[in-house]
C-alpha atoms as a PDB file:
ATOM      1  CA  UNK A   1      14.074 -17.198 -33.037  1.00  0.00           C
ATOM      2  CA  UNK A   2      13.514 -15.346 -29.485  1.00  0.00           C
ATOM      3  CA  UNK A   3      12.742 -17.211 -26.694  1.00  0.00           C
ATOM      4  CA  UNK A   4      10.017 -15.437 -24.323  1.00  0.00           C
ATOM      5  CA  UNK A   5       9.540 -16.178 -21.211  1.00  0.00           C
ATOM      6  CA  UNK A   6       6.707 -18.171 -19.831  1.00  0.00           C
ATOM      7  CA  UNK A   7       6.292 -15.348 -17.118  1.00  0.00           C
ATOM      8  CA  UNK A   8       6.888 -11.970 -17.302  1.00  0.00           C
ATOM      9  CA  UNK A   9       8.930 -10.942 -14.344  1.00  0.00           C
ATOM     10  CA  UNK A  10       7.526  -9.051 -11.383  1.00  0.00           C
ATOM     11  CA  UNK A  11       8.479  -6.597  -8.119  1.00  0.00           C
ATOM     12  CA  UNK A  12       6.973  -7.149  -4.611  1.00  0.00           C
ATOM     13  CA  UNK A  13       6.545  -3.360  -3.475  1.00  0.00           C
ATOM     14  CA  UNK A  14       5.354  -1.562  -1.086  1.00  0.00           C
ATOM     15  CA  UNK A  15       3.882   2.168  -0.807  1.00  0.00           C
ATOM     16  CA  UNK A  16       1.594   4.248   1.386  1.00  0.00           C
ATOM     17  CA  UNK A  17       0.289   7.439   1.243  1.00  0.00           C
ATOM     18  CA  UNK A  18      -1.799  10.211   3.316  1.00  0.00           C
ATOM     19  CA  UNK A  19      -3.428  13.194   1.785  1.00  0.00           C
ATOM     20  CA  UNK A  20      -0.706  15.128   2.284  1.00  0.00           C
ATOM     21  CA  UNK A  21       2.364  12.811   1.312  1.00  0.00           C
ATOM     22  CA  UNK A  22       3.848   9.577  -0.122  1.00  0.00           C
ATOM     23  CA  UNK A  23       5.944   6.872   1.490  1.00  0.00           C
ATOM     24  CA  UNK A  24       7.878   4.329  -0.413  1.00  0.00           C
ATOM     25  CA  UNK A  25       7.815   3.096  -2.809  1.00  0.00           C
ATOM     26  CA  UNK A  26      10.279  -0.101  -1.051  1.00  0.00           C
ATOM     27  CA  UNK A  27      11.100  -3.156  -2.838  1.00  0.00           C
ATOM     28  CA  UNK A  28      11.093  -6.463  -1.242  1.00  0.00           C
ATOM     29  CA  UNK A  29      14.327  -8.264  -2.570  1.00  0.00           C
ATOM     30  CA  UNK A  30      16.658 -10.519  -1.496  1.00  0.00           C
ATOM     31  CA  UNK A  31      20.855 -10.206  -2.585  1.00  0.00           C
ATOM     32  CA  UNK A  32      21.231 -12.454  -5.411  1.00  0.00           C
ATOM     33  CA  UNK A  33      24.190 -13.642  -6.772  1.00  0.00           C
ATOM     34  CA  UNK A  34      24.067 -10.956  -9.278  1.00  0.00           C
ATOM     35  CA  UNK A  35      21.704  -8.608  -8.998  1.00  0.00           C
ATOM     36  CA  UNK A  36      18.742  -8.326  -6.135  1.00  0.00           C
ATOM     37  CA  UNK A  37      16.008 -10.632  -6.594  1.00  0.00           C
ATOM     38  CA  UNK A  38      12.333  -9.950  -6.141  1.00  0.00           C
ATOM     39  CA  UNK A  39      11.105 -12.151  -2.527  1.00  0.00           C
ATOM     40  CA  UNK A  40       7.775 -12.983  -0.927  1.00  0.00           C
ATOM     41  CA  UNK A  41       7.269 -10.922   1.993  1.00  0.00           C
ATOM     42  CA  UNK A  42       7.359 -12.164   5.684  1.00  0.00           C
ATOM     43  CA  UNK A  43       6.230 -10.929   9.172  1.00  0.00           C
ATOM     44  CA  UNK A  44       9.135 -10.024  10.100  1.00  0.00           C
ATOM     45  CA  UNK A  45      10.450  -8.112   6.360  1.00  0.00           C
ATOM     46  CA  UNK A  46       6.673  -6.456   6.548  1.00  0.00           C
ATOM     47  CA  UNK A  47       7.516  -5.350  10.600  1.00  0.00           C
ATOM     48  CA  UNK A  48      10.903  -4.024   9.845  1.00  0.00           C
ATOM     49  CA  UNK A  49       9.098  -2.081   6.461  1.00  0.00           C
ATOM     50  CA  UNK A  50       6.742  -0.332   9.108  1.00  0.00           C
ATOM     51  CA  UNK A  51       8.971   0.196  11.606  1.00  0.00           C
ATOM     52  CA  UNK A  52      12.198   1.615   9.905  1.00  0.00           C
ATOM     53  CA  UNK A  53      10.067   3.782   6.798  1.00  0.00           C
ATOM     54  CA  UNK A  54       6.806   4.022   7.539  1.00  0.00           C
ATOM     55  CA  UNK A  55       6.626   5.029  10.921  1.00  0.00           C
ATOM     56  CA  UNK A  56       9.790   6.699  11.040  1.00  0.00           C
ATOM     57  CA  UNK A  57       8.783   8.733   8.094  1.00  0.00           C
ATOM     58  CA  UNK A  58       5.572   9.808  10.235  1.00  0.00           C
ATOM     59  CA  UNK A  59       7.223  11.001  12.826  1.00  0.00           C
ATOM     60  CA  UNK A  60      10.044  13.014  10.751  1.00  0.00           C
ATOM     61  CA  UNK A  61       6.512  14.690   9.907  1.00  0.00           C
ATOM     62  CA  UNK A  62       5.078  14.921  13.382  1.00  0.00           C
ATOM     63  CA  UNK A  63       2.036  12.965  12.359  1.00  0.00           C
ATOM     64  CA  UNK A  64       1.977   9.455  14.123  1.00  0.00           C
ATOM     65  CA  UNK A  65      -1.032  10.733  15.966  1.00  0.00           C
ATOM     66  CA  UNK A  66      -2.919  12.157  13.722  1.00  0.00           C
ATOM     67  CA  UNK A  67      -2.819   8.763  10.997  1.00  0.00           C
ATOM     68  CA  UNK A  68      -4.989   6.486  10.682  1.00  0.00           C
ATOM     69  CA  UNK A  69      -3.090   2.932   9.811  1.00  0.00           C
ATOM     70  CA  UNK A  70      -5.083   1.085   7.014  1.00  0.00           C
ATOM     71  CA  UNK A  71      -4.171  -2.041   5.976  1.00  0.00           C
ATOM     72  CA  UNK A  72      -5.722  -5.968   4.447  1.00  0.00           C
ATOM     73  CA  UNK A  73      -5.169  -9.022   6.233  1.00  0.00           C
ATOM     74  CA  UNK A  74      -2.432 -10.341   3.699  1.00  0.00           C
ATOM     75  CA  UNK A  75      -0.778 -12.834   6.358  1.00  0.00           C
ATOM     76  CA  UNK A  76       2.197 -11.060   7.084  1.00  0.00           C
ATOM     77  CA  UNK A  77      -0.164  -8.073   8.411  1.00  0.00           C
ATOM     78  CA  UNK A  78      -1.475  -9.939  10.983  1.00  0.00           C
ATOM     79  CA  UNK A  79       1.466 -11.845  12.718  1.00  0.00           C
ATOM     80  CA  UNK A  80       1.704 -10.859  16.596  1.00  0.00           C
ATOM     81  CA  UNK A  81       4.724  -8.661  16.256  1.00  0.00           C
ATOM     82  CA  UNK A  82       3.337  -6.600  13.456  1.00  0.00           C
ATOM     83  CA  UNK A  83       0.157  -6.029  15.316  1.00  0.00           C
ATOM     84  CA  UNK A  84       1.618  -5.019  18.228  1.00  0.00           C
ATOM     85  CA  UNK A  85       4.231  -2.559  16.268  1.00  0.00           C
ATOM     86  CA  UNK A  86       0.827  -1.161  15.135  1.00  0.00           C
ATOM     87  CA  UNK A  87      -0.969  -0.774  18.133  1.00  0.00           C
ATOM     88  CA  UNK A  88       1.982   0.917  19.809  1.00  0.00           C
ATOM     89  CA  UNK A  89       1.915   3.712  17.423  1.00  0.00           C
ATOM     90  CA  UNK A  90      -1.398   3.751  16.263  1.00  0.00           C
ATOM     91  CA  UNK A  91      -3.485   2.547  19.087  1.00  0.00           C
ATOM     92  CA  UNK A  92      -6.777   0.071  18.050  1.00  0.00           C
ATOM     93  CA  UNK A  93      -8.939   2.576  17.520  1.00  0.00           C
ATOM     94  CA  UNK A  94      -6.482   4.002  14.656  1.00  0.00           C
ATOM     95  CA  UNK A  95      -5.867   0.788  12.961  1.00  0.00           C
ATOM     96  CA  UNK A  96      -7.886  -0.460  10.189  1.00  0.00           C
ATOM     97  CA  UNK A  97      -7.930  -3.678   9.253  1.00  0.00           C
ATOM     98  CA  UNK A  98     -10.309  -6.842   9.893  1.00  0.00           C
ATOM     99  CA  UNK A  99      -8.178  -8.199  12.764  1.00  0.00           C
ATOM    100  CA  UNK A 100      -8.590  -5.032  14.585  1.00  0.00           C
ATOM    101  CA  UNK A 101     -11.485  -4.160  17.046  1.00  0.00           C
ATOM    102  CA  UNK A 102     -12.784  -1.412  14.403  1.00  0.00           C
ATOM    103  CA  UNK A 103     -12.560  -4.248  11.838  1.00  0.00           C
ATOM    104  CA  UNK A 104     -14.315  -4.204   8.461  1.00  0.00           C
ATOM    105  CA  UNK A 105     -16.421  -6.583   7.551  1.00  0.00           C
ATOM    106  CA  UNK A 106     -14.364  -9.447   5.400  1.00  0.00           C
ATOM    107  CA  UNK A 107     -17.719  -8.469   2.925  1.00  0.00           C
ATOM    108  CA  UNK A 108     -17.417  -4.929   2.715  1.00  0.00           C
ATOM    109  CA  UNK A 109     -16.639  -3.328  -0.390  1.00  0.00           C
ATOM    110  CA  UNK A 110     -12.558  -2.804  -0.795  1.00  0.00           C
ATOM    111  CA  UNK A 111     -12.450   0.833   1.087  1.00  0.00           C
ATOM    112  CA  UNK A 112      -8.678   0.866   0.839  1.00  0.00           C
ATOM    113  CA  UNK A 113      -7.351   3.798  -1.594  1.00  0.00           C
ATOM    114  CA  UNK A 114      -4.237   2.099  -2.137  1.00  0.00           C
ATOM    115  CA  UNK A 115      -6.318  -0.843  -3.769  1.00  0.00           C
ATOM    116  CA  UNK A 116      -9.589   1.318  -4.745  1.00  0.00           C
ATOM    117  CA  UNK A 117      -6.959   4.249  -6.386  1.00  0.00           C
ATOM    118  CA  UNK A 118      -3.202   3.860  -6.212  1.00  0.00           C
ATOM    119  CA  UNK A 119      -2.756  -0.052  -7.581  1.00  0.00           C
ATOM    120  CA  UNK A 120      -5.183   0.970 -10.987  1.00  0.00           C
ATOM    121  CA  UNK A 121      -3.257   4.656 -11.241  1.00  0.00           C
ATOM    122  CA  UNK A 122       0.062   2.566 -11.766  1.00  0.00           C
ATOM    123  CA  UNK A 123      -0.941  -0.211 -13.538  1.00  0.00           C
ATOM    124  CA  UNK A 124      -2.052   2.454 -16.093  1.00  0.00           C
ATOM    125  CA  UNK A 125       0.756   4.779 -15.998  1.00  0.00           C
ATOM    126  CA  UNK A 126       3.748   1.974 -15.576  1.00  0.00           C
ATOM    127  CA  UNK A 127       2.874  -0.286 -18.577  1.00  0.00           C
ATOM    128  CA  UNK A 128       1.805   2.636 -20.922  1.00  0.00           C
ATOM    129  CA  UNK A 129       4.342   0.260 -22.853  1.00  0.00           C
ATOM    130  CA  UNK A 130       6.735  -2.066 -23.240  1.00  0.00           C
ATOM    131  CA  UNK A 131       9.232  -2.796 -20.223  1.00  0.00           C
ATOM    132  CA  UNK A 132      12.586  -4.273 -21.030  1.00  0.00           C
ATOM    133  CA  UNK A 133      14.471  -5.471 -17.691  1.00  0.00           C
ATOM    134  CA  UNK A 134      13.162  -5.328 -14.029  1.00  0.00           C
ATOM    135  CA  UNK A 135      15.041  -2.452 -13.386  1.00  0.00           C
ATOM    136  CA  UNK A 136      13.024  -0.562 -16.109  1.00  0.00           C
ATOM    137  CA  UNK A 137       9.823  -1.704 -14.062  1.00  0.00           C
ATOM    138  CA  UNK A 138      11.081  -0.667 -10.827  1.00  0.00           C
ATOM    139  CA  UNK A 139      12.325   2.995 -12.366  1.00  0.00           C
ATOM    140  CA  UNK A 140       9.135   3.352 -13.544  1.00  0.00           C
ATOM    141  CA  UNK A 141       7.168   2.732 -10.396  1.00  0.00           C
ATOM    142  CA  UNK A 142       9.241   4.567  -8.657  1.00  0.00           C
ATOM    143  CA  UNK A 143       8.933   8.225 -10.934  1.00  0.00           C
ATOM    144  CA  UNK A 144       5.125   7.586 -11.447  1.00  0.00           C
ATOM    145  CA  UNK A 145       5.105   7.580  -7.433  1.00  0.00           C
ATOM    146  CA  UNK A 146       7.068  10.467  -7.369  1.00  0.00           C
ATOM    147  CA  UNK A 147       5.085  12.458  -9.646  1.00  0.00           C
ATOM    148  CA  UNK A 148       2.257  12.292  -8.029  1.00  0.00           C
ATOM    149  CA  UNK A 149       0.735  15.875  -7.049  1.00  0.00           C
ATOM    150  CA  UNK A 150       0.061  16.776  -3.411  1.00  0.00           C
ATOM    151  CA  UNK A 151      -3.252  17.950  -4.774  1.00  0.00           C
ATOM    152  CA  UNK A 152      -3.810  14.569  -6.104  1.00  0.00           C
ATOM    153  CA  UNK A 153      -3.349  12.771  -2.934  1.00  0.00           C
ATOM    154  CA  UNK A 154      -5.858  15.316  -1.443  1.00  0.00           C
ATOM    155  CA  UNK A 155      -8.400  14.230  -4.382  1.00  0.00           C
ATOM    156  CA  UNK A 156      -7.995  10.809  -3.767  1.00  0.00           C
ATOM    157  CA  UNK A 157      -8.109  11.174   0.420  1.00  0.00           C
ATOM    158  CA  UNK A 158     -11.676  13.003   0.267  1.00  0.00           C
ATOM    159  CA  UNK A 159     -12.709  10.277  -2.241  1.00  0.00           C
ATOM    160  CA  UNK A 160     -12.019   8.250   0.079  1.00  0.00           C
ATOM    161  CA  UNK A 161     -13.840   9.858   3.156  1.00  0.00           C
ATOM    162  CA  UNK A 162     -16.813  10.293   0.870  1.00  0.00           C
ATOM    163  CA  UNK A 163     -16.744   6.178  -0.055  1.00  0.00           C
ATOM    164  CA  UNK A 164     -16.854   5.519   3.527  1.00  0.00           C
ATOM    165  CA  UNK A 165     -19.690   7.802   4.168  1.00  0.00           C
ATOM    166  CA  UNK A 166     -22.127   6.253   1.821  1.00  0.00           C
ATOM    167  CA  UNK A 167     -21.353   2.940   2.266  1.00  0.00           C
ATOM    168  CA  UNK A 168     -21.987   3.667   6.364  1.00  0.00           C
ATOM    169  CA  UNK A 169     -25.396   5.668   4.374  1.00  0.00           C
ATOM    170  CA  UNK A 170     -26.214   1.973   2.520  1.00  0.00           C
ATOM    171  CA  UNK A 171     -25.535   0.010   5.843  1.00  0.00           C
ATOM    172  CA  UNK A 172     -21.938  -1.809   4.313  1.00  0.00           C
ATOM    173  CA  UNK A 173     -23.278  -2.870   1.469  1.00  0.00           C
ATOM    174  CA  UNK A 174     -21.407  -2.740  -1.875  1.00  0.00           C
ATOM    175  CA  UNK A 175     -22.086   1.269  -3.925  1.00  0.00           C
ATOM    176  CA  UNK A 176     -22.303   0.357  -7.473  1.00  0.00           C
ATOM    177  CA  UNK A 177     -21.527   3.313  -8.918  1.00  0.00           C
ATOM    178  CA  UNK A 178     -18.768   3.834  -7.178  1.00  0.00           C
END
């Protein structure tokens, strides 16, 4: 007889992406003794993500300026040092998130593409089928990422320009068809 698990096992990760390119994915892990092991992320793991990839991979681009930072209000978004990382680069006025002065409503419809598109796209294309080993799950994510098409990510960042436009049309409230 096999034993199962109770749980399967899981990957904290990270990703972002404009309409013109992707960043990540990263892995939160700790060293274990022997292989890496999958950790809850802090303030200060989340600060060093946006600080040592994310912005550093905007400005290898030459587009800090032009991005617009969007984000939830997980806890370890909204410590003091990351939202000061954030409005350093990004100024307030480029930052969304609810703990920013051009918050969203805690109400409003989720307008983020990495929940609305990006988290349903992998879920679909990562476990297509059966995954053997954590390693398998984290190649996985990682080529699906990859593979994503430039054009795609310009599909997805008009979708998203057009979701914000008629939920400002129906005054913030939810767009069922959508």
């Amino acid at each position: 007889m096999q034993l199962l698990p109770l749980h399967s096992q899981k990957v904290t990760v990270w990703c972002g992406f404009t309409a013109a390119f992707i960043v990540g994915p990263f892995f939160f892990e700790q060293i274990g003794p022997s292989d890496p092991v999958t950790c809850t992320v802090n303030g200060t793991d989340y600060e060093s993500l946006l600080l040592n990839q994310l912005i550093s991979a905007l400005q290898q681009r030459g587009c800090v300026d032009s991005t617009i930072f969007m984000q939830d209000g997980a806890p370890p978004h909204i410590v003091t040092p990351v939202k000061q990382l954030l409005n350093l680069h990004f100024g307030s006025g480029r930052i969304i998130n609810r703990h920013f002065p051009a918050a969203l409503s805690p109400r409003s419809p989720d307008l983020n593409p990495c929940d609305f598109w990006l988290r349903v796209y992998l879920k679909d294309v990562v476990y297509g089928g059966p995954i053997a080993n954590l390693a398998e799950l984290k190649h996985r994510i990682t080529q699906r990422i990859h593979n994503i098409t430039t054009e795609t990510l310009r599909c997805v960042g008009e979708h998203a320009v057009l979701r914000f436009q008629l939920i400002g049309e129906n005054g913030g409230q939810h767009i069922k068809h959508f």
